[in-house]
N, C-alpha and C. Protein backbone atom coordinates (compact mmCIF):
# COMPACT_ATOMS: atom_id res chain seq x y z
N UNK A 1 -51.44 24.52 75.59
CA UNK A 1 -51.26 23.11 75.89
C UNK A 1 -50.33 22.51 74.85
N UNK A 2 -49.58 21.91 75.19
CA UNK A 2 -48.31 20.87 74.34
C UNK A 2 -48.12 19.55 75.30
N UNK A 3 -48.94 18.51 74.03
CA UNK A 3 -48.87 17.26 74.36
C UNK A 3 -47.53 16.99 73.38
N UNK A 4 -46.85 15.75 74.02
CA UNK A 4 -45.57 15.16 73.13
C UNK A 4 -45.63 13.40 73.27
N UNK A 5 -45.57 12.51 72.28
CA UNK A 5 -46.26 11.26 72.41
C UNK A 5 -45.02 10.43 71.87
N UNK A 6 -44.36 9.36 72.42
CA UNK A 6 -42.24 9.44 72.00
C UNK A 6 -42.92 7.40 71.90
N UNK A 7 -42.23 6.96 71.19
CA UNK A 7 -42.15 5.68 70.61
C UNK A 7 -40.86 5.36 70.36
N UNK A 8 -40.34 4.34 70.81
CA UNK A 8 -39.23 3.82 70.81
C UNK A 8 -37.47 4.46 70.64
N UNK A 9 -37.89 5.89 71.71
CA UNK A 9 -36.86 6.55 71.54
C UNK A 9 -36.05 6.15 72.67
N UNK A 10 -34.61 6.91 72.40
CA UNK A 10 -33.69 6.92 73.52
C UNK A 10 -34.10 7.07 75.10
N UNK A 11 -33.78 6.41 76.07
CA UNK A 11 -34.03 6.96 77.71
C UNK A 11 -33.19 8.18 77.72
N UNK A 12 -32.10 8.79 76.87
CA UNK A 12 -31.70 9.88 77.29
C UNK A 12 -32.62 10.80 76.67
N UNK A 13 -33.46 10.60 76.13
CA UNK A 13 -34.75 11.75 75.13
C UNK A 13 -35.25 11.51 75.94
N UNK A 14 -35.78 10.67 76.64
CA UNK A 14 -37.01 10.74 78.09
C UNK A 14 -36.70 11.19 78.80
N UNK A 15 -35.51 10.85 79.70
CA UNK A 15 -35.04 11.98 80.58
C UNK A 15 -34.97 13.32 80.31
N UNK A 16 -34.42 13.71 79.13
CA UNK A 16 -34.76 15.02 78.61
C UNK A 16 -36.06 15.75 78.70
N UNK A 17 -37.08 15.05 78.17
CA UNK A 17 -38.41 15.60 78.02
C UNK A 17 -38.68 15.75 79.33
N UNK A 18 -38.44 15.24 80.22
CA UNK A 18 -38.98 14.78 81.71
C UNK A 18 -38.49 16.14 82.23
N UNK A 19 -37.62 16.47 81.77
CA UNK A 19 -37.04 17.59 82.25
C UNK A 19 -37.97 19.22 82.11
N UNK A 20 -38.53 19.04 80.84
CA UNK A 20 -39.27 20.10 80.88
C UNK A 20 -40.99 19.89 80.64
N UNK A 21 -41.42 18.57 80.85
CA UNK A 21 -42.97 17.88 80.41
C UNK A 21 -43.31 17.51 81.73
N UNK A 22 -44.21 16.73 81.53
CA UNK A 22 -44.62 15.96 82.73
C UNK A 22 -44.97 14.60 81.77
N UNK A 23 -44.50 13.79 82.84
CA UNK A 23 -44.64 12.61 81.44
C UNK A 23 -45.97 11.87 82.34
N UNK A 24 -47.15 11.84 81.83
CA UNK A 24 -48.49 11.15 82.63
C UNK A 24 -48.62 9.86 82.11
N UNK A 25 -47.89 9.09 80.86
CA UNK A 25 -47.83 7.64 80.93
C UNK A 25 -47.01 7.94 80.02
N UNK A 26 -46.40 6.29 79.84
CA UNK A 26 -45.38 5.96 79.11
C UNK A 26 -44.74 6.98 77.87
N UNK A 27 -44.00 7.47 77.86
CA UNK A 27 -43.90 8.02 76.49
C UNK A 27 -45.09 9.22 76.06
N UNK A 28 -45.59 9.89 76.79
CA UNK A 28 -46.90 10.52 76.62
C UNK A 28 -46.71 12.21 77.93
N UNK A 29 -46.17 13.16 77.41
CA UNK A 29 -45.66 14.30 77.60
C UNK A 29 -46.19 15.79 77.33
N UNK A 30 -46.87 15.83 78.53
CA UNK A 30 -47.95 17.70 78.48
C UNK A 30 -47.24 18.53 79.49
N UNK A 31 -47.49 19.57 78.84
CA UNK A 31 -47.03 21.07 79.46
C UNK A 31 -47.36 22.16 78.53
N UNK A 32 -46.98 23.62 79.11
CA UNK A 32 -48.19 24.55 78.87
C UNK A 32 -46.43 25.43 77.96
N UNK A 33 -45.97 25.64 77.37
CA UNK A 33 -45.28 26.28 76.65
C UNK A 33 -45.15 27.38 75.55
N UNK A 34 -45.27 28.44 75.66
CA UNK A 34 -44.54 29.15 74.38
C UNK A 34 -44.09 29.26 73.22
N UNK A 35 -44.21 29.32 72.03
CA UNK A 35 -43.41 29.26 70.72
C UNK A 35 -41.98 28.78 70.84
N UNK A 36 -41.40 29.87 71.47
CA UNK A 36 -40.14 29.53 71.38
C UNK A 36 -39.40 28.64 72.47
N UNK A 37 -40.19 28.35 73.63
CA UNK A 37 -39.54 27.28 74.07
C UNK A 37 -39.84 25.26 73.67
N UNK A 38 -41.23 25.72 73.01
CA UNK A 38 -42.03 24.50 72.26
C UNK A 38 -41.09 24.23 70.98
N UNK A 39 -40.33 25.33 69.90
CA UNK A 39 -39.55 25.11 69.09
C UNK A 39 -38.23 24.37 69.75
N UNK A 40 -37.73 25.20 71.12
CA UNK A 40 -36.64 24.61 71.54
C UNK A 40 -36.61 23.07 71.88
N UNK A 41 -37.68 22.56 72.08
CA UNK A 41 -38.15 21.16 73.54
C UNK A 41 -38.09 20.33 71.75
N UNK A 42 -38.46 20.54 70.64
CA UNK A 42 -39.00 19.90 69.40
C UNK A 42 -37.53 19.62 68.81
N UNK A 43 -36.28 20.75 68.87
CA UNK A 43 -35.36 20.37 68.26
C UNK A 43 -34.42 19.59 68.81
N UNK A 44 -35.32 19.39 70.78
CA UNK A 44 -34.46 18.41 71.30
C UNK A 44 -35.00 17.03 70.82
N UNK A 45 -36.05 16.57 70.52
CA UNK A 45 -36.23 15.65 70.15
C UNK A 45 -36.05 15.27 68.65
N UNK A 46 -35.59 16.05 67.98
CA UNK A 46 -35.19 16.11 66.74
C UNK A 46 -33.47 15.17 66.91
N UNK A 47 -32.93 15.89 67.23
CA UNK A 47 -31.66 15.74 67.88
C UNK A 47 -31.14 14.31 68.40
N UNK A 48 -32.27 13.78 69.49
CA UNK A 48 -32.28 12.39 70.14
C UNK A 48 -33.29 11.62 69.75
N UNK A 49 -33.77 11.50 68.78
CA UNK A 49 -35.21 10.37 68.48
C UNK A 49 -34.41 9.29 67.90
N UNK A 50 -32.93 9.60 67.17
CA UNK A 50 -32.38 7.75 66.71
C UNK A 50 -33.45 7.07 65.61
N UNK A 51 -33.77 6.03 66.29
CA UNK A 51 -34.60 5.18 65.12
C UNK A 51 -36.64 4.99 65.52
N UNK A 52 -36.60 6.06 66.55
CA UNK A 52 -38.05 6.41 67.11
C UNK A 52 -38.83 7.12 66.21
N UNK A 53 -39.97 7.29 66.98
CA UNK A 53 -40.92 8.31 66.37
C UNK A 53 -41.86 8.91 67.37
N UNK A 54 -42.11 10.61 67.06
CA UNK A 54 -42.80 11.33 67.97
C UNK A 54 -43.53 11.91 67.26
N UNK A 55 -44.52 12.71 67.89
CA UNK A 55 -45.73 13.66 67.48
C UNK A 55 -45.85 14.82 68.00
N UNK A 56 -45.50 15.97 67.84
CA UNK A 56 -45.80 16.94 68.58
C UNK A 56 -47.44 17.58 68.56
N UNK A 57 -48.10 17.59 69.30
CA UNK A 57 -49.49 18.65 69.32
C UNK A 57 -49.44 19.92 70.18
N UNK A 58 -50.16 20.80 69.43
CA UNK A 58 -50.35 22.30 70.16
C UNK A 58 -51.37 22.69 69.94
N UNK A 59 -52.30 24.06 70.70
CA UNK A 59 -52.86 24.33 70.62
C UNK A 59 -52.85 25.36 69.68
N UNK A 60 -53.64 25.72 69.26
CA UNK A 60 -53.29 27.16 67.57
C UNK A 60 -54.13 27.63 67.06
N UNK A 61 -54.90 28.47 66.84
CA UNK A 61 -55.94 29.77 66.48
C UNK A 61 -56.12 29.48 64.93
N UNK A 62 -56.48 28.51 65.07
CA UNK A 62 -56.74 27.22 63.58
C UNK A 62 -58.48 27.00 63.26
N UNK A 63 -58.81 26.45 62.21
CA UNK A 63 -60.17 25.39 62.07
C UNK A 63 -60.31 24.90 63.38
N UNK A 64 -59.45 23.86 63.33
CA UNK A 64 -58.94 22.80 64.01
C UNK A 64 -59.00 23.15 65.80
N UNK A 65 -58.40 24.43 65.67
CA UNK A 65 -58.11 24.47 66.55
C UNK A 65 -56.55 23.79 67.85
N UNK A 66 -55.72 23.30 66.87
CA UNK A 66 -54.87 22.74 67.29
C UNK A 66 -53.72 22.40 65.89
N UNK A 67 -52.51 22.09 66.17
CA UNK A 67 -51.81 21.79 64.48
C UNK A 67 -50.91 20.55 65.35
N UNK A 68 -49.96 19.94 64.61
CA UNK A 68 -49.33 18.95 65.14
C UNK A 68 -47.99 18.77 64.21
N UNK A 69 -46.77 18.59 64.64
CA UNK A 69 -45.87 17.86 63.99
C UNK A 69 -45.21 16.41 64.15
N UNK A 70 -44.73 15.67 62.89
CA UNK A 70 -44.05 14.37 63.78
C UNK A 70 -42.72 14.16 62.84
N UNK A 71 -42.16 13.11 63.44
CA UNK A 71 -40.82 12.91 63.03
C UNK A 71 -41.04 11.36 63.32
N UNK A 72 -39.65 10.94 62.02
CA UNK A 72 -39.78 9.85 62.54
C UNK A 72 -40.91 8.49 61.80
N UNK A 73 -40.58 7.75 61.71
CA UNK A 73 -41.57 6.77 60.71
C UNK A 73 -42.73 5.70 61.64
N UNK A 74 -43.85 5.76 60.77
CA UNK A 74 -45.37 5.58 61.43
C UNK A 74 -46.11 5.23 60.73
N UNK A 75 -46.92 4.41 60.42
CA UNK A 75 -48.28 4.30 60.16
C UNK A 75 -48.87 5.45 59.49
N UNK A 76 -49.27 6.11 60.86
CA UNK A 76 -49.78 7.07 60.17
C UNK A 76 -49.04 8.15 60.10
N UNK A 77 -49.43 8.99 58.81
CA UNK A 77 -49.03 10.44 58.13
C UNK A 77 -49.45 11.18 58.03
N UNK A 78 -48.79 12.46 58.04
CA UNK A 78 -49.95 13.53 58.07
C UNK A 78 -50.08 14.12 57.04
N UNK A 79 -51.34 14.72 56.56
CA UNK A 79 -51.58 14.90 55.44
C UNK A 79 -52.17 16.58 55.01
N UNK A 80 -52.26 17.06 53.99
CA UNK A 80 -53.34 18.50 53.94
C UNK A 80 -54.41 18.20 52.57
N UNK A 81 -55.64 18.30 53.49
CA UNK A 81 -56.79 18.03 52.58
C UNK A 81 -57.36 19.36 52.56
N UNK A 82 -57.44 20.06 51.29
CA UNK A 82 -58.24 21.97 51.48
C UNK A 82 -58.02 22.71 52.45
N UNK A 83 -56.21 22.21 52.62
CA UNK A 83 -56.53 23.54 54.09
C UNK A 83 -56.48 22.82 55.38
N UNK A 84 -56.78 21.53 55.58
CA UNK A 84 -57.32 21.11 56.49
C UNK A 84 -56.20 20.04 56.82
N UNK A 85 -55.53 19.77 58.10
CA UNK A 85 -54.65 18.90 58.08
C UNK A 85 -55.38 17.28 58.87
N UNK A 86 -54.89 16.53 58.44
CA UNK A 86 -55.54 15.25 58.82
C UNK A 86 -54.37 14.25 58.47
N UNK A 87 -54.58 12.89 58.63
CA UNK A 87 -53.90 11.66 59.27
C UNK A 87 -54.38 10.84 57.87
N UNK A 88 -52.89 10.06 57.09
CA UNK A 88 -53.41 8.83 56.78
C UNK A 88 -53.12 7.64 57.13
N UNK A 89 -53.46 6.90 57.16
CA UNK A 89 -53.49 5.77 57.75
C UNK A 89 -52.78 4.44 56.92
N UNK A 90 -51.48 4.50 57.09
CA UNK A 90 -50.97 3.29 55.78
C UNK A 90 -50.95 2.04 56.33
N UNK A 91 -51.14 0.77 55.28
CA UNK A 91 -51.59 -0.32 55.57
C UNK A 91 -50.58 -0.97 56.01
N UNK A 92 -50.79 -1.92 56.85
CA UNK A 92 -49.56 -2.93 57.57
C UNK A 92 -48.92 -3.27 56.50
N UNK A 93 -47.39 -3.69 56.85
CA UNK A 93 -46.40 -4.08 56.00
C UNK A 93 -46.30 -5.88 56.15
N UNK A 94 -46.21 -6.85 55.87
CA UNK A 94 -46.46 -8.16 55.99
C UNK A 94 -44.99 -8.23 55.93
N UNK A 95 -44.80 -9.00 57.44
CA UNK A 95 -43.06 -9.55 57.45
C UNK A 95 -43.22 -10.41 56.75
N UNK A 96 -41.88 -10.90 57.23
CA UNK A 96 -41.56 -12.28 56.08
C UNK A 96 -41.86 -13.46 56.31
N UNK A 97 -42.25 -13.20 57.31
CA UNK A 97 -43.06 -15.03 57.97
C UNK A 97 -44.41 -15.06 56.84
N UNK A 98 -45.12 -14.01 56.99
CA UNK A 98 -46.22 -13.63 56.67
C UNK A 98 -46.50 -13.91 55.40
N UNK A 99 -45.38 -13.50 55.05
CA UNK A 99 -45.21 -13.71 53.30
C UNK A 99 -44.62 -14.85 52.53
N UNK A 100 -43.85 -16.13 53.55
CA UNK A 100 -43.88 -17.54 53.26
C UNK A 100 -45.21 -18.26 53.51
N UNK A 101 -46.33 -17.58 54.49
CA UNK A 101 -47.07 -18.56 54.93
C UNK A 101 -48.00 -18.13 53.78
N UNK A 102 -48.13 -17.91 53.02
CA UNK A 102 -48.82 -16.94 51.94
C UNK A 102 -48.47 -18.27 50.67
C-alpha cells in the first residue's frame, strides 16, 4: 500500500500523480507499488512540488509497520525517537496582524 497526501502543489503534479494513484479526495493518493516504481512516482514529486508539501507512506516490515517520507515545509516533522520514527508537532507561527494586536 502507498498512500501520497500533496498540499498546495502544482495541477501539473496532480495530473501526474493521477496518472499512476488514484486520487480518493483532494490531494490524497493510494496505490499498491513496488520499490522501484514508489522511488520513481517520489522523485516525480520531488521534481514538481514548487512551494508545496507532501508525505509519502508505505507499508514496511518495521515496528511500525509502515515508514513515511515528506518534502516540503509543515507543521509537522518527522522525527527518530530509539529507533522509532514519529511526528513533531511545531507551534503556529503568529502573522503580523497577530503580532500588532499583541
Amino acid at each position: 500500500m502507498l498512500v501520497i497526501v500533496t498540499e498546495n502543489v502544482p495541477p501539473r503534479l496532480r495530473g501526474r500523480l493521477a496518472v499512476w494513484l488514484l486520487e480518493v479526495r483532494a490531494g490524497v493518493y493510494v496505490g499498491n507499488y513496488s520499490v522501484r516504481v514508489r522511488d520513481m512516482i517520489w522523485e516525480q514529486v520531488e521534481s514538481g512540488i514548487e512551494e508545496g508539501n507532501a508525505v509519502m507512506v508505505w507499508r514496511e516490515r518495521n515496528e511500525s509497520g509502515f515508514d513515511f517520507k515528506t518534502l516540503g515545509p509543515n507543521r509537522r516533522m518527522p522525527c527518530d525517537y530509539d529507533g522509532f520514527r514519529l511526528v513533531n508537532f511545531l507551534p503556529e507561527v503568529p502573522d503580523d496582524d497577530e503580532l500588532d494586536a499583541l
